[in-house]
PDB file of N, CA and C in Angstrom:
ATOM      1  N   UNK A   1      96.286 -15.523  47.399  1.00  0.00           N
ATOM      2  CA  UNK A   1      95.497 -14.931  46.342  1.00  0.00           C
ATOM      3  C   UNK A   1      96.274 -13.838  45.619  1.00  0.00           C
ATOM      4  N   UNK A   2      97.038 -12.850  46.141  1.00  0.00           N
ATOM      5  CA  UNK A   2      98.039 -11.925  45.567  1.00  0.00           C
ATOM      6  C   UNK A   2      99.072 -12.451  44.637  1.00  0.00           C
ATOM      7  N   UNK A   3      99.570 -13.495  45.265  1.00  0.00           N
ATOM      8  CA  UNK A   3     100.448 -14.612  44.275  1.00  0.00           C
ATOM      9  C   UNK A   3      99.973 -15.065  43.064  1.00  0.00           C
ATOM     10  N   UNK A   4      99.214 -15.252  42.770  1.00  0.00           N
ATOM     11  CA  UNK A   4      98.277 -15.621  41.526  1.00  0.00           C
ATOM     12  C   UNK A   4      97.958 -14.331  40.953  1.00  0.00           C
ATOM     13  N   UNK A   5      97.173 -13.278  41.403  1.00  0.00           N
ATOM     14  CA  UNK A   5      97.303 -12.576  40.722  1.00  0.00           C
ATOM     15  C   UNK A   5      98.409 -12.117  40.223  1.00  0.00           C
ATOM     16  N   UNK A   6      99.037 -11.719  41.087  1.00  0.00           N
ATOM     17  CA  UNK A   6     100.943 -11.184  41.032  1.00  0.00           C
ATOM     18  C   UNK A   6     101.443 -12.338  38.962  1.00  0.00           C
ATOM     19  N   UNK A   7     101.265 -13.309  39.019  1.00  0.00           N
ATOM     20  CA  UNK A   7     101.629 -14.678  38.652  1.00  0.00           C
ATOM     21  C   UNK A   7     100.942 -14.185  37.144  1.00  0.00           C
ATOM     22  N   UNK A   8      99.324 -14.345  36.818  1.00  0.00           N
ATOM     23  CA  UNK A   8      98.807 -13.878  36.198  1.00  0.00           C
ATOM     24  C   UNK A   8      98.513 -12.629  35.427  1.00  0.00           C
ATOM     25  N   UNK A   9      99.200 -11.412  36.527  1.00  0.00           N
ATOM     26  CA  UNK A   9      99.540 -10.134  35.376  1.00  0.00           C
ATOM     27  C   UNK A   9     100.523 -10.137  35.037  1.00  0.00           C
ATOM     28  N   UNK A  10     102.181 -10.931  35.065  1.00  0.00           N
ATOM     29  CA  UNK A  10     102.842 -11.059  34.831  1.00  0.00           C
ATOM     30  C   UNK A  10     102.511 -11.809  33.623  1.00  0.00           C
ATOM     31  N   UNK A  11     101.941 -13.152  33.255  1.00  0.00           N
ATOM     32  CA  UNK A  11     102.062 -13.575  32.195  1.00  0.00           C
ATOM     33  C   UNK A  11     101.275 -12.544  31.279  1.00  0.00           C
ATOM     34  N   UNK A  12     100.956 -11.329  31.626  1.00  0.00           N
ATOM     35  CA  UNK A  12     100.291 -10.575  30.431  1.00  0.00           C
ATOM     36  C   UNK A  12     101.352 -10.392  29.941  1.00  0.00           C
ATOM     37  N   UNK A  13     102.771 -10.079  29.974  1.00  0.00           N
ATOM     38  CA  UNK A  13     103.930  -9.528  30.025  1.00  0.00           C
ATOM     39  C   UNK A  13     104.782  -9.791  28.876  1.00  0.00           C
ATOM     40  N   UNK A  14     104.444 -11.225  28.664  1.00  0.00           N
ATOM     41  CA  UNK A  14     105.528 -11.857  27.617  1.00  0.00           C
ATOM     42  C   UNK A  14     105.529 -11.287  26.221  1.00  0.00           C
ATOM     43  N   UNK A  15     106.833 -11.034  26.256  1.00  0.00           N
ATOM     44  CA  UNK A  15     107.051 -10.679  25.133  1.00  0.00           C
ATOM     45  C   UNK A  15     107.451  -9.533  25.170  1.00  0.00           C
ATOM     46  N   UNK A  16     106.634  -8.916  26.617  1.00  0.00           N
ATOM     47  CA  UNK A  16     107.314  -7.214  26.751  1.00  0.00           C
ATOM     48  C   UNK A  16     108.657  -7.164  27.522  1.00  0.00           C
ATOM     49  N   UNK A  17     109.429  -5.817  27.022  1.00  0.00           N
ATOM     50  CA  UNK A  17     110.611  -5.541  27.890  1.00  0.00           C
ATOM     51  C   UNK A  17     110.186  -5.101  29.109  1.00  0.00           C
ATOM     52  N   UNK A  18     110.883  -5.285  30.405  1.00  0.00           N
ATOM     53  CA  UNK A  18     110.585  -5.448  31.644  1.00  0.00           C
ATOM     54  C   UNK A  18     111.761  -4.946  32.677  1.00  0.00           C
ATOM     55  N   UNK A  19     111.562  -4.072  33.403  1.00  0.00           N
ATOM     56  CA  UNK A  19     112.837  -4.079  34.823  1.00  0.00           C
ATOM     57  C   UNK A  19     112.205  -4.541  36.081  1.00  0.00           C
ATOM     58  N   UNK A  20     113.165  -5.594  36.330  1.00  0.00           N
ATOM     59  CA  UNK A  20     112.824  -6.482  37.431  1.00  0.00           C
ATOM     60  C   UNK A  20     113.456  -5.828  38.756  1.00  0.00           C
ATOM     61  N   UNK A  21     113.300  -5.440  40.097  1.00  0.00           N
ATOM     62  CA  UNK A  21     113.863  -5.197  41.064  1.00  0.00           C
ATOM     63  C   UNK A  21     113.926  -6.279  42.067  1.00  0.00           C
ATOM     64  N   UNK A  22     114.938  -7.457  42.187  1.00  0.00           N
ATOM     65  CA  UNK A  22     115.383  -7.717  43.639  1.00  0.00           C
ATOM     66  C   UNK A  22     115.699  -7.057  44.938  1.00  0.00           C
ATOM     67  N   UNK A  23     116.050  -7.479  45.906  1.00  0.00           N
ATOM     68  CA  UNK A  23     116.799  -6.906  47.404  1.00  0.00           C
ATOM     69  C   UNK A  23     117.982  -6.881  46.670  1.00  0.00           C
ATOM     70  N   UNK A  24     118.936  -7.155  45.671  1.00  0.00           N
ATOM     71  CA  UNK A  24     120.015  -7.235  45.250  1.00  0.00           C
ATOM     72  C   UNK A  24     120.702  -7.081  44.036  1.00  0.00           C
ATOM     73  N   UNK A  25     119.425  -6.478  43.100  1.00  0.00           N
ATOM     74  CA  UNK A  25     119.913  -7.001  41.810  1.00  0.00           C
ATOM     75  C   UNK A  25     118.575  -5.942  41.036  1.00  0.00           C
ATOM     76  N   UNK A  26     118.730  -5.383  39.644  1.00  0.00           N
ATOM     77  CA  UNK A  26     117.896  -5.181  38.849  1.00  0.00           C
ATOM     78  C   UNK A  26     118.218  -5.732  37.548  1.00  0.00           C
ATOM     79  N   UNK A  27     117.123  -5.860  36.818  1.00  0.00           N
ATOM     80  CA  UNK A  27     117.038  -6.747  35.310  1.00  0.00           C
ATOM     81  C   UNK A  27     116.537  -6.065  34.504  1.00  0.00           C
ATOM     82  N   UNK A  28     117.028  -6.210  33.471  1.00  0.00           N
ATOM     83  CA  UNK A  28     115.862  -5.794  32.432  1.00  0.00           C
ATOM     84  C   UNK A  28     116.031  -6.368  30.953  1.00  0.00           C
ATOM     85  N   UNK A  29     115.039  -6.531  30.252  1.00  0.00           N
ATOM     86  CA  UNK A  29     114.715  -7.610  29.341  1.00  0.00           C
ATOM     87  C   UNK A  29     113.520  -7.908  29.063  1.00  0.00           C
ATOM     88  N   UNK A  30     113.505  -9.138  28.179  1.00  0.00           N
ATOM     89  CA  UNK A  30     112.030  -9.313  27.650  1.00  0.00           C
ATOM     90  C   UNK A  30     111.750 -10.239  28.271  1.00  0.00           C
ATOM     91  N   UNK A  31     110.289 -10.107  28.812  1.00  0.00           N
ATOM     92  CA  UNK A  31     110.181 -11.597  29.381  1.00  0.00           C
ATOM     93  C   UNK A  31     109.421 -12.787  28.573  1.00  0.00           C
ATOM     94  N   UNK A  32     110.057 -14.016  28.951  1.00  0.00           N
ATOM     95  CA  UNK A  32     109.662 -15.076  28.058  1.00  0.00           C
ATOM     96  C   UNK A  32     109.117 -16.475  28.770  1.00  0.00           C
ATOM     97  N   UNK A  33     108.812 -16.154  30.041  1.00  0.00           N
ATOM     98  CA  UNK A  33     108.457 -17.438  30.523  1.00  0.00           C
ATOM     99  C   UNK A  33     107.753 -16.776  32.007  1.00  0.00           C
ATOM    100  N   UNK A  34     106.554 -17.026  32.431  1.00  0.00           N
ATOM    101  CA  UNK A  34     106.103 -17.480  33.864  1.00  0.00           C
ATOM    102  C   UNK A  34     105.589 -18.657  34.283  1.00  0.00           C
ATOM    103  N   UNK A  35     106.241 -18.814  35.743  1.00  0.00           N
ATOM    104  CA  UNK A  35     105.808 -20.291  35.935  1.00  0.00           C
ATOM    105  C   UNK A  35     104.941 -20.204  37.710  1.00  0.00           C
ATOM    106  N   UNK A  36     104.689 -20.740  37.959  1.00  0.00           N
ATOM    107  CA  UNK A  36     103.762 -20.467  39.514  1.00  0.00           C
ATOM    108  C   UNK A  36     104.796 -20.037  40.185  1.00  0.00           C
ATOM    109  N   UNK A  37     106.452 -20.015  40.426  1.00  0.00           N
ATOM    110  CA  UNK A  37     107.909 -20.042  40.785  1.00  0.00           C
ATOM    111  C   UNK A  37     108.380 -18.728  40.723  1.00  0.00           C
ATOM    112  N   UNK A  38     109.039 -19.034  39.263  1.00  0.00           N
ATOM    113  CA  UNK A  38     109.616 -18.202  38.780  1.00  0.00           C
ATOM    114  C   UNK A  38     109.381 -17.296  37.358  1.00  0.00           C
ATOM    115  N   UNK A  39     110.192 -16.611  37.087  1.00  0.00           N
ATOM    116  CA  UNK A  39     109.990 -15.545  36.203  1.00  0.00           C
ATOM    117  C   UNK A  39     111.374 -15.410  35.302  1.00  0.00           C
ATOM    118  N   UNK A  40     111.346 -16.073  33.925  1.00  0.00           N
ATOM    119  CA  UNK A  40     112.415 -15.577  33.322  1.00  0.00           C
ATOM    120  C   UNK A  40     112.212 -14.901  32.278  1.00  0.00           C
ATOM    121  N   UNK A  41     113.465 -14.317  31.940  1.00  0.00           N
ATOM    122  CA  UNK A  41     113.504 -13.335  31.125  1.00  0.00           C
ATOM    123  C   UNK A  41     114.958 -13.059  30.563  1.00  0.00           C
ATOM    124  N   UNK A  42     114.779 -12.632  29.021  1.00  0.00           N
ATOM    125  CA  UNK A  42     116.593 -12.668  28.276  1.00  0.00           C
ATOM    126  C   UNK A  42     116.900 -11.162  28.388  1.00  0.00           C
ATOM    127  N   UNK A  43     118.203 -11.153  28.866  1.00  0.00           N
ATOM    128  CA  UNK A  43     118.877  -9.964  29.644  1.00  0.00           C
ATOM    129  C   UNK A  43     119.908 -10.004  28.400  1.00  0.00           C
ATOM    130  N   UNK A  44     119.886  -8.661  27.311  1.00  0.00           N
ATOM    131  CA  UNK A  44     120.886  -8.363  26.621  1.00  0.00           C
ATOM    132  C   UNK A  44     122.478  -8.068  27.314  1.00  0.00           C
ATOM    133  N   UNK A  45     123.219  -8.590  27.058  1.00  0.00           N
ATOM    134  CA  UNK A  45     124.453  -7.983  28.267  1.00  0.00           C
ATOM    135  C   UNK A  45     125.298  -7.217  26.958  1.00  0.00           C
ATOM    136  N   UNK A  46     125.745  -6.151  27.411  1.00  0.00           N
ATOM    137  CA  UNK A  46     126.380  -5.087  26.999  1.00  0.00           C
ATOM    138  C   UNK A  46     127.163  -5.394  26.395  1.00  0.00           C
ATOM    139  N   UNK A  47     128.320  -4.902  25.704  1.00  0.00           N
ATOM    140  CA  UNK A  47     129.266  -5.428  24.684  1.00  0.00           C
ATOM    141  C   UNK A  47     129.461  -5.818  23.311  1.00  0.00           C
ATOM    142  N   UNK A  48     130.370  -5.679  23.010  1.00  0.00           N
ATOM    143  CA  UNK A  48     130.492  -5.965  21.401  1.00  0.00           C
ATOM    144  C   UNK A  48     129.748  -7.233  20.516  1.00  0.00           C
ATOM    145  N   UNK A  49     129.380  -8.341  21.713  1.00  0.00           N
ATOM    146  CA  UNK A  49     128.919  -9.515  21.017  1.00  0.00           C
ATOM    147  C   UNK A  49     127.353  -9.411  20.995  1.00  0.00           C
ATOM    148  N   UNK A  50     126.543  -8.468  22.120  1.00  0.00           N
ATOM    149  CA  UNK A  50     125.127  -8.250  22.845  1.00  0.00           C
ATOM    150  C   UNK A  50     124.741  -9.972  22.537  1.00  0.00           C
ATOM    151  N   UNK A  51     125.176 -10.557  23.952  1.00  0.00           N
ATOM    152  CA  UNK A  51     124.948 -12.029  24.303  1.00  0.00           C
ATOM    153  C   UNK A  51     123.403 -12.158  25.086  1.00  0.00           C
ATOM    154  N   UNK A  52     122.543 -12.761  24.579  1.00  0.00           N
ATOM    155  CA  UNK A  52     121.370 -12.910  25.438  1.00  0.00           C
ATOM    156  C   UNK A  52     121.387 -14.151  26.323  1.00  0.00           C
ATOM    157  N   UNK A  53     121.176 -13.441  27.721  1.00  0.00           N
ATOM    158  CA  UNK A  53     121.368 -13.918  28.733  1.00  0.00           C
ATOM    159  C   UNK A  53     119.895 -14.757  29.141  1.00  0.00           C
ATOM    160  N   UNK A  54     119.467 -15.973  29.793  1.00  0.00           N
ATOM    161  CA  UNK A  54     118.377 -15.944  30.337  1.00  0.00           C
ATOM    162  C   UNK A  54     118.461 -16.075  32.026  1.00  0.00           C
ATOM    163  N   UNK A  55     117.815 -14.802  32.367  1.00  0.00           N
ATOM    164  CA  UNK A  55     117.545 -14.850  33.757  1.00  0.00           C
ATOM    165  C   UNK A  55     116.383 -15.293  34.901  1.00  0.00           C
ATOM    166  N   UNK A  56     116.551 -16.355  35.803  1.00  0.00           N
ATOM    167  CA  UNK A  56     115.302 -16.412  36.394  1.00  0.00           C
ATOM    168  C   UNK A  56     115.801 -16.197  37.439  1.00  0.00           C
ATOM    169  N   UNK A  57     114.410 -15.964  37.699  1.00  0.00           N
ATOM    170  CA  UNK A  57     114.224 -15.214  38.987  1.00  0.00           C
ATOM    171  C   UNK A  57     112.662 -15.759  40.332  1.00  0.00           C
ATOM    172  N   UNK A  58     113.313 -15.765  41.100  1.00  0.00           N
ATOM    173  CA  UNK A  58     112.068 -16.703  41.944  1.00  0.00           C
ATOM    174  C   UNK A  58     111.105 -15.419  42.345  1.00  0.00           C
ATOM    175  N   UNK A  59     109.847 -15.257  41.941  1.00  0.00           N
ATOM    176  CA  UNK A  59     108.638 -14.307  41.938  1.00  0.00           C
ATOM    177  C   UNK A  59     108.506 -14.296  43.538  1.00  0.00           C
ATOM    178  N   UNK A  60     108.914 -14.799  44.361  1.00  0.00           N
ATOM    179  CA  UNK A  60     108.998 -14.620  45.756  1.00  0.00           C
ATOM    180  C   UNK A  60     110.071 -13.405  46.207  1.00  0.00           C
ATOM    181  N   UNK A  61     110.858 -13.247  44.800  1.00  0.00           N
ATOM    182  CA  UNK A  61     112.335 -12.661  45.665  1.00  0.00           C
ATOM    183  C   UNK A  61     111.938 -10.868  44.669  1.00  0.00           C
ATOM    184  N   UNK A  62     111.224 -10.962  43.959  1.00  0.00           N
ATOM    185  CA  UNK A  62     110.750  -9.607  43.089  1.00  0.00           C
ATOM    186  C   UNK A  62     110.209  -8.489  44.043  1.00  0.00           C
ATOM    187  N   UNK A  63     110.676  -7.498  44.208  1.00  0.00           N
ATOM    188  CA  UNK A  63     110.140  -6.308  44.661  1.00  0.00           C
ATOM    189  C   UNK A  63     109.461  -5.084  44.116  1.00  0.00           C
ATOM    190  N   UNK A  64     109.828  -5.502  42.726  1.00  0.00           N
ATOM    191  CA  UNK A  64     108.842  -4.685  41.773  1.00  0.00           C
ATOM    192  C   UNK A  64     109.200  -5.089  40.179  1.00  0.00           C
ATOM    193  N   UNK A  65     107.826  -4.451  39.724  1.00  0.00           N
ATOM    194  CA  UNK A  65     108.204  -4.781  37.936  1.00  0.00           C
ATOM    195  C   UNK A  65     108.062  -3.501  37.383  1.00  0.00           C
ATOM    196  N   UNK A  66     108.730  -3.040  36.588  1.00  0.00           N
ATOM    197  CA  UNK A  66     108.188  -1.854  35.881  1.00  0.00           C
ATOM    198  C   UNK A  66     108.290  -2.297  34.179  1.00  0.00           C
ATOM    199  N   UNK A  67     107.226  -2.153  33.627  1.00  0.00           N
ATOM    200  CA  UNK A  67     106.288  -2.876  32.236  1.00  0.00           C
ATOM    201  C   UNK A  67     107.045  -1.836  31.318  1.00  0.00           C
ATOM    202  N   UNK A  68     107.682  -1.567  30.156  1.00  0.00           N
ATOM    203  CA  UNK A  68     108.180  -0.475  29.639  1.00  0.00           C
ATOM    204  C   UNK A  68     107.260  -0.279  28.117  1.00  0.00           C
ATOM    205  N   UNK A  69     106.416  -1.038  27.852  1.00  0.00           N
ATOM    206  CA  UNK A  69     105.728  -1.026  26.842  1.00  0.00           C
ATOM    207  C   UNK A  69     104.218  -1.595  26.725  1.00  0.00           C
ATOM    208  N   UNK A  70     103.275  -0.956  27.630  1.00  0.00           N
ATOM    209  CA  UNK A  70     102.298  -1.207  27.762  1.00  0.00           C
ATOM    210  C   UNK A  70     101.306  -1.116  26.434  1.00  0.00           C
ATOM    211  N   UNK A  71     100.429  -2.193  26.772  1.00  0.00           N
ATOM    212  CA  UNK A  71      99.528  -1.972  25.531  1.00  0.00           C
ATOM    213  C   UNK A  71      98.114  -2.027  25.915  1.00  0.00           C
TER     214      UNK A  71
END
């Protein structure tokens, strides 16, 4: 039941910029997709070209979200 919810306030999300926390890794970006799975989202990467990256991420492996533009 947490999973779904978890799943469902996330898709409030799209469209907003987002920092994702793994055991290994942080993200941040807009997110553009939830799926019952996973969670992706386009990760600007730094540099002269600012290449948008798309990152997924399995919603099992997330340890936190922090929303940067709530509405």
């Amino acid at each position: 039941m947490l999973a779904s919810f978890f799943r469902l306030q996330l898709r409030h999300y799209i469209g907003d910029t987002v920092e994702v926390a793994t055991s290994s890794d942080l993200f941040e970006g807009v997110v553009i997709d939830v799926t019952n799975s996973i969670l992706r989202l386009t990760e600007t990467s730094p540099g002269y070209e600012a290449d948008l990256d798309i990152i997924t991420i399995p919603l099992n492996q997330i340890n936190y979200v922090r929303v940067d533009n709530v509405q």
